[in-house]
C-alpha atoms as a PDB file:
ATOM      1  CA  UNK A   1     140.801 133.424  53.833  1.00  0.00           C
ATOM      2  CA  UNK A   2     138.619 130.427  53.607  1.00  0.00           C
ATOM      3  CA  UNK A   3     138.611 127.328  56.057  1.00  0.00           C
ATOM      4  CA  UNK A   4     140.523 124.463  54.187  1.00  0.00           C
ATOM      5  CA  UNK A   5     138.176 121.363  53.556  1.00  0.00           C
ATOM      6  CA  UNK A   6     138.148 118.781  55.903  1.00  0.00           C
ATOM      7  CA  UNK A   7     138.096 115.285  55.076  1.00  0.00           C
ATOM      8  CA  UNK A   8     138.208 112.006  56.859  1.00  0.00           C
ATOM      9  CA  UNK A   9     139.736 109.078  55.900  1.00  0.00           C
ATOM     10  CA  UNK A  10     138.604 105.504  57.941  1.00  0.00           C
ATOM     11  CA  UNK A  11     140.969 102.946  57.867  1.00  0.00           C
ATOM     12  CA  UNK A  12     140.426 101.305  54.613  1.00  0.00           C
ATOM     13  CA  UNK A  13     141.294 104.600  52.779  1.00  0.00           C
ATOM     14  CA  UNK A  14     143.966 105.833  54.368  1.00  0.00           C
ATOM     15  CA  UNK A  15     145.410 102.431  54.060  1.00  0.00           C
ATOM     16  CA  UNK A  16     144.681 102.646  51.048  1.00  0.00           C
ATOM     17  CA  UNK A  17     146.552 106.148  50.381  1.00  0.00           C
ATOM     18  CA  UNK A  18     149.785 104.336  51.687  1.00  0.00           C
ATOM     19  CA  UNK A  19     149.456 101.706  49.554  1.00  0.00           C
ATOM     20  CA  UNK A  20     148.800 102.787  46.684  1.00  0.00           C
ATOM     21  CA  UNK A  21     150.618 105.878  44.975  1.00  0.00           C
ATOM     22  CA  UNK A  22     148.184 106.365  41.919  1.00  0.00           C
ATOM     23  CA  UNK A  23     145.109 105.953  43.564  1.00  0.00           C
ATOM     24  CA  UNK A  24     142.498 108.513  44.867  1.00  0.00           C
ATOM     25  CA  UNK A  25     143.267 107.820  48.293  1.00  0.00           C
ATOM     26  CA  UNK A  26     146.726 109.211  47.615  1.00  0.00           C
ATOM     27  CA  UNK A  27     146.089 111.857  46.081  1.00  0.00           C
ATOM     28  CA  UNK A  28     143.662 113.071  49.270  1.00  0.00           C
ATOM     29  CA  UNK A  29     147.233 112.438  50.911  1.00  0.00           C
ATOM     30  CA  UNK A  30     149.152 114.540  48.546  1.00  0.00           C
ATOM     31  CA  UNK A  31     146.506 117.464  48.378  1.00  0.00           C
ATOM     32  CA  UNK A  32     146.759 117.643  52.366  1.00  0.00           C
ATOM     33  CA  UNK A  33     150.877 117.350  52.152  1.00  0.00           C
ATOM     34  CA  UNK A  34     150.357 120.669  50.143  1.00  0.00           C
ATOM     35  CA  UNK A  35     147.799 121.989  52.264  1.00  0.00           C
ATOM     36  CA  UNK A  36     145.164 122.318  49.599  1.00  0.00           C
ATOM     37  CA  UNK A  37     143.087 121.131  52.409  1.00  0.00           C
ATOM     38  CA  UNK A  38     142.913 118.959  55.236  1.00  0.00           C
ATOM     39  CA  UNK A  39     142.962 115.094  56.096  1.00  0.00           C
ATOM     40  CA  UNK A  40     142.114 113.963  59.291  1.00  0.00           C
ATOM     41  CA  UNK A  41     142.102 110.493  60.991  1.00  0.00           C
ATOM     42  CA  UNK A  42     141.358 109.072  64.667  1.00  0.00           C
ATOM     43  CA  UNK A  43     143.271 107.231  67.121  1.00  0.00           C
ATOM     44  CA  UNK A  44     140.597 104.310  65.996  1.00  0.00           C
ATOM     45  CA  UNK A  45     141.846 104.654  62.273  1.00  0.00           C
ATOM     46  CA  UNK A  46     145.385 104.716  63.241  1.00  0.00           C
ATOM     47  CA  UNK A  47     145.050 101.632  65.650  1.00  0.00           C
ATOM     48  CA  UNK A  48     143.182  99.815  62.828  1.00  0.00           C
ATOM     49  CA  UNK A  49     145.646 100.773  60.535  1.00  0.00           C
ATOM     50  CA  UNK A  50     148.647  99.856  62.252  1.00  0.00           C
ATOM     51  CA  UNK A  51     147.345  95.973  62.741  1.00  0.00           C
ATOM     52  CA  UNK A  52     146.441  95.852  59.282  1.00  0.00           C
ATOM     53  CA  UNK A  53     150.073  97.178  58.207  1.00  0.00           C
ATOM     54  CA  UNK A  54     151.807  94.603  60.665  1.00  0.00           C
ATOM     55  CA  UNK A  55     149.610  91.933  59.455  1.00  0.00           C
ATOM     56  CA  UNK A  56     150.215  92.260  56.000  1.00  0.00           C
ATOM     57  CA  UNK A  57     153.039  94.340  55.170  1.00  0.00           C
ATOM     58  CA  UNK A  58     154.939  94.529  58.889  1.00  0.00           C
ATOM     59  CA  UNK A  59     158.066  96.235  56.658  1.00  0.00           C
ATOM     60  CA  UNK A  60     156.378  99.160  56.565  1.00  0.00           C
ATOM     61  CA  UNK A  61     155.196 100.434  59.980  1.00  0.00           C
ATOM     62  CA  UNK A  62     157.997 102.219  60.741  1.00  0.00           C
ATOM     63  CA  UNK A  63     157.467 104.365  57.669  1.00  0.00           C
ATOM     64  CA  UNK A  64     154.477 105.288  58.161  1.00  0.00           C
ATOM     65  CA  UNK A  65     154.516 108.001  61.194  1.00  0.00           C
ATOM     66  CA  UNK A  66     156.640 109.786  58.589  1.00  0.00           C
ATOM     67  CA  UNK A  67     154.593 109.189  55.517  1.00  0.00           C
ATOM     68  CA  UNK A  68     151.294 110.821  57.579  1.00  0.00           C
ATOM     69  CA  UNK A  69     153.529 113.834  58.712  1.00  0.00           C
ATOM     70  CA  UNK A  70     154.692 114.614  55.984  1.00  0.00           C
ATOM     71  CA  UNK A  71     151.040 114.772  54.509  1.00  0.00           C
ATOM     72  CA  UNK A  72     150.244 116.899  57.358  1.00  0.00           C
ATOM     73  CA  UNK A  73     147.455 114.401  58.612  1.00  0.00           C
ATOM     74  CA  UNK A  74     145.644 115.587  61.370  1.00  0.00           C
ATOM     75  CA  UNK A  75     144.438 113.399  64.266  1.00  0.00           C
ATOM     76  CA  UNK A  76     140.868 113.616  65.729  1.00  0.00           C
ATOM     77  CA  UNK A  77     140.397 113.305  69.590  1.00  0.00           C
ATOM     78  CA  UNK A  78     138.119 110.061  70.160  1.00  0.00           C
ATOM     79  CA  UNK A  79     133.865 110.701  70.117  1.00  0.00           C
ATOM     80  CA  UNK A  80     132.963 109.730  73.704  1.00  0.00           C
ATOM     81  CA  UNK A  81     130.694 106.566  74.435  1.00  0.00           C
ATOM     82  CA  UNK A  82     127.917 108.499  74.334  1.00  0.00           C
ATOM     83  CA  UNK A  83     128.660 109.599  70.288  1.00  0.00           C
ATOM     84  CA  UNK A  84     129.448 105.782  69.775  1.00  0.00           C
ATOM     85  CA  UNK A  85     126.010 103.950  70.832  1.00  0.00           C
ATOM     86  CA  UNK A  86     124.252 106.780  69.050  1.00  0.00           C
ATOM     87  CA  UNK A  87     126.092 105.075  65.854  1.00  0.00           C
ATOM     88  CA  UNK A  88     126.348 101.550  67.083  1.00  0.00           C
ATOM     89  CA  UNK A  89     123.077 100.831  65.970  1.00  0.00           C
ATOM     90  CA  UNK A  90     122.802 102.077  62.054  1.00  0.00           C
ATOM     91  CA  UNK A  91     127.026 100.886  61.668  1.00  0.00           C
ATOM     92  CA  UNK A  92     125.912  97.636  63.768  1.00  0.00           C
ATOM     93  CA  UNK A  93     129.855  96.995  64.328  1.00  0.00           C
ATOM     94  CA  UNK A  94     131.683  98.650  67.652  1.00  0.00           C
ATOM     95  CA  UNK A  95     135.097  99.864  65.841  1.00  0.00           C
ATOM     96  CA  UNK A  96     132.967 101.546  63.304  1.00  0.00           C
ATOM     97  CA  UNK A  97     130.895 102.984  65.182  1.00  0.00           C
ATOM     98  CA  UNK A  98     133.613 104.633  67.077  1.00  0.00           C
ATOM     99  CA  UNK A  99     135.608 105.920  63.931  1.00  0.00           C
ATOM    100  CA  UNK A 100     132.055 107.478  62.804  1.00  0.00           C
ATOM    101  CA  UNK A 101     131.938 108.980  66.154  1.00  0.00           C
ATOM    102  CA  UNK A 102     134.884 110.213  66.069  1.00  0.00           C
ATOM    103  CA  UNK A 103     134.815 111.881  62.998  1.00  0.00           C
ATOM    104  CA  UNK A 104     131.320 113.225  64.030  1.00  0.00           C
ATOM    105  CA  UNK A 105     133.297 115.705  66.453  1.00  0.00           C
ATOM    106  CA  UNK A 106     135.294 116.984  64.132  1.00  0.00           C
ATOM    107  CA  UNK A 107     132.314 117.580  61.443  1.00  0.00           C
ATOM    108  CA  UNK A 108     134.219 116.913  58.416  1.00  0.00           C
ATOM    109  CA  UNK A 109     133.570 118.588  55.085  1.00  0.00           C
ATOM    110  CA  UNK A 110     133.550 114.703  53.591  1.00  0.00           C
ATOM    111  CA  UNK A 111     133.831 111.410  55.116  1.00  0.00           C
ATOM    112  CA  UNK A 112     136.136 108.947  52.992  1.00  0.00           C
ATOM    113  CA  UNK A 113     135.951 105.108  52.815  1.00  0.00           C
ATOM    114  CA  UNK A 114     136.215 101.851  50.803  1.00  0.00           C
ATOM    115  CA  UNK A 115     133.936 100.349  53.148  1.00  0.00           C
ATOM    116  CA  UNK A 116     130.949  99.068  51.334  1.00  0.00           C
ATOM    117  CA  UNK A 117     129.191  97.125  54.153  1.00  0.00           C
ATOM    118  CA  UNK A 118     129.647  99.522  57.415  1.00  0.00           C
ATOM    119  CA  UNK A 119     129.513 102.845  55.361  1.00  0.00           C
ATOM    120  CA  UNK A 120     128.742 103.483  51.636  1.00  0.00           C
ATOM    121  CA  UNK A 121     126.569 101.173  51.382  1.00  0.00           C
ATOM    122  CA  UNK A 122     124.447 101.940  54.872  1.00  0.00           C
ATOM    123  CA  UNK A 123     121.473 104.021  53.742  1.00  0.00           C
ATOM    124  CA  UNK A 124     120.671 104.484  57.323  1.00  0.00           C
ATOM    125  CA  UNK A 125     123.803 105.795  58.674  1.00  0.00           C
ATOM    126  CA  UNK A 126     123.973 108.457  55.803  1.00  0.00           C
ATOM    127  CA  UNK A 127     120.882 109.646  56.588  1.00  0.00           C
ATOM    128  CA  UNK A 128     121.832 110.180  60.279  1.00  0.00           C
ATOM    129  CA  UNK A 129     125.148 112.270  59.579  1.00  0.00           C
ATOM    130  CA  UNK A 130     125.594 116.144  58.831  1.00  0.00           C
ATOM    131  CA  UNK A 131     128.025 114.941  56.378  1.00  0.00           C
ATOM    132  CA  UNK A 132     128.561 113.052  52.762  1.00  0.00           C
ATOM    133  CA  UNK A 133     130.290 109.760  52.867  1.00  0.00           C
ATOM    134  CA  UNK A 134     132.021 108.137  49.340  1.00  0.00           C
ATOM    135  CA  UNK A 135     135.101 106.791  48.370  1.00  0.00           C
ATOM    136  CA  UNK A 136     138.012 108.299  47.289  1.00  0.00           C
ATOM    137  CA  UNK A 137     137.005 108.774  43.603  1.00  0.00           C
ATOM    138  CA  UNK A 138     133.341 110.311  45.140  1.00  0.00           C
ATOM    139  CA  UNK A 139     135.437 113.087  47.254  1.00  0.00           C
ATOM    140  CA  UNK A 140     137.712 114.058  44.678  1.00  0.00           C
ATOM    141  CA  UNK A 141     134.773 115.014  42.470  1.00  0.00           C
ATOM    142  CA  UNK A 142     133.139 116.568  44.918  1.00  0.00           C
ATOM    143  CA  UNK A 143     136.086 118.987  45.799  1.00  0.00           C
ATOM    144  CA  UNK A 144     136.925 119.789  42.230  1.00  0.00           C
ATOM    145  CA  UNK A 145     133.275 120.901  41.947  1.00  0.00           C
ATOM    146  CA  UNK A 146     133.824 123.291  44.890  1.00  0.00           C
ATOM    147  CA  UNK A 147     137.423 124.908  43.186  1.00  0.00           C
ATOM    148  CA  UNK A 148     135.341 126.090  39.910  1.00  0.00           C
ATOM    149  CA  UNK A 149     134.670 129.927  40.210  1.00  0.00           C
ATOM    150  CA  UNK A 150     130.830 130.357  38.981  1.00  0.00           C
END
């Protein structure tokens, strides 16, 4: 049997996920719920995430430990601070460079984001990673590509 596809979602897209139920973000959610393949995170992403949900929707937090079993969400161990100055420099922001690092240990299949400035848009960076970054939308298409039988 074939190793499920690993993806990693920063902050913005698995708040994202939560958030929103028809977005791409949650459907990455839902296809890991079913095991169709796997979503990871870091204790970074979840730290990040829970300020952001307290901050803006504080009603929710207590939801969401359920909401990321249930979609069977994996949980990276942190990159040491070694892995994070070796990204500090191209991501140029310290919490970034730590989720990136943290990921990095895992070596995911696809790293997801909404984060234009740190990530998607940070030529550099790509260039320096064993692995694609792009947003929701840009993953999706890139694992239906890999279900079609030649």
């Amino acid at each position: 049997m074939a190793a499920r596809v690993k993806v990693f979602l920063d902050t913005s897209a698995l708040f994202a996920g939560i958030w929103s139920v028809s977005g791409g973000a949650h459907r990455i959610l839902k296809l890991s719920e079913v095991r169709a393949l796997e979503a990871w995170v870091s204790p970074q992403v979840l730290r990040e995430l829970d300020r952001a949900l307290r901050a803006k929707v504080p009603e929710v937090v207590g939801d969401v430990a359920h909401l990321l079993d249930t979609a069977r969400v994996w949980v990276a161990e942190p990159g040491s601070e070694a892995q994070v100055t070796v990204y500090l420099a191209p991501v140029g922001h310290p919490g970034d460079a730590q989720v990136i690092a943290d990921a990095a240990g895992i070596l995911p299949d696809y790293f997801v984001t909404l984060d234009r400035k740190h990530f998607l848009d940070n030529e550099d960076l790509q260039a320096a990673l064993p692995f694609p970054i792009g947003t929701p939308s840009d993953f999706l298409e890139w694992f239906r590509e890999r279900l079609i039988i030649p």
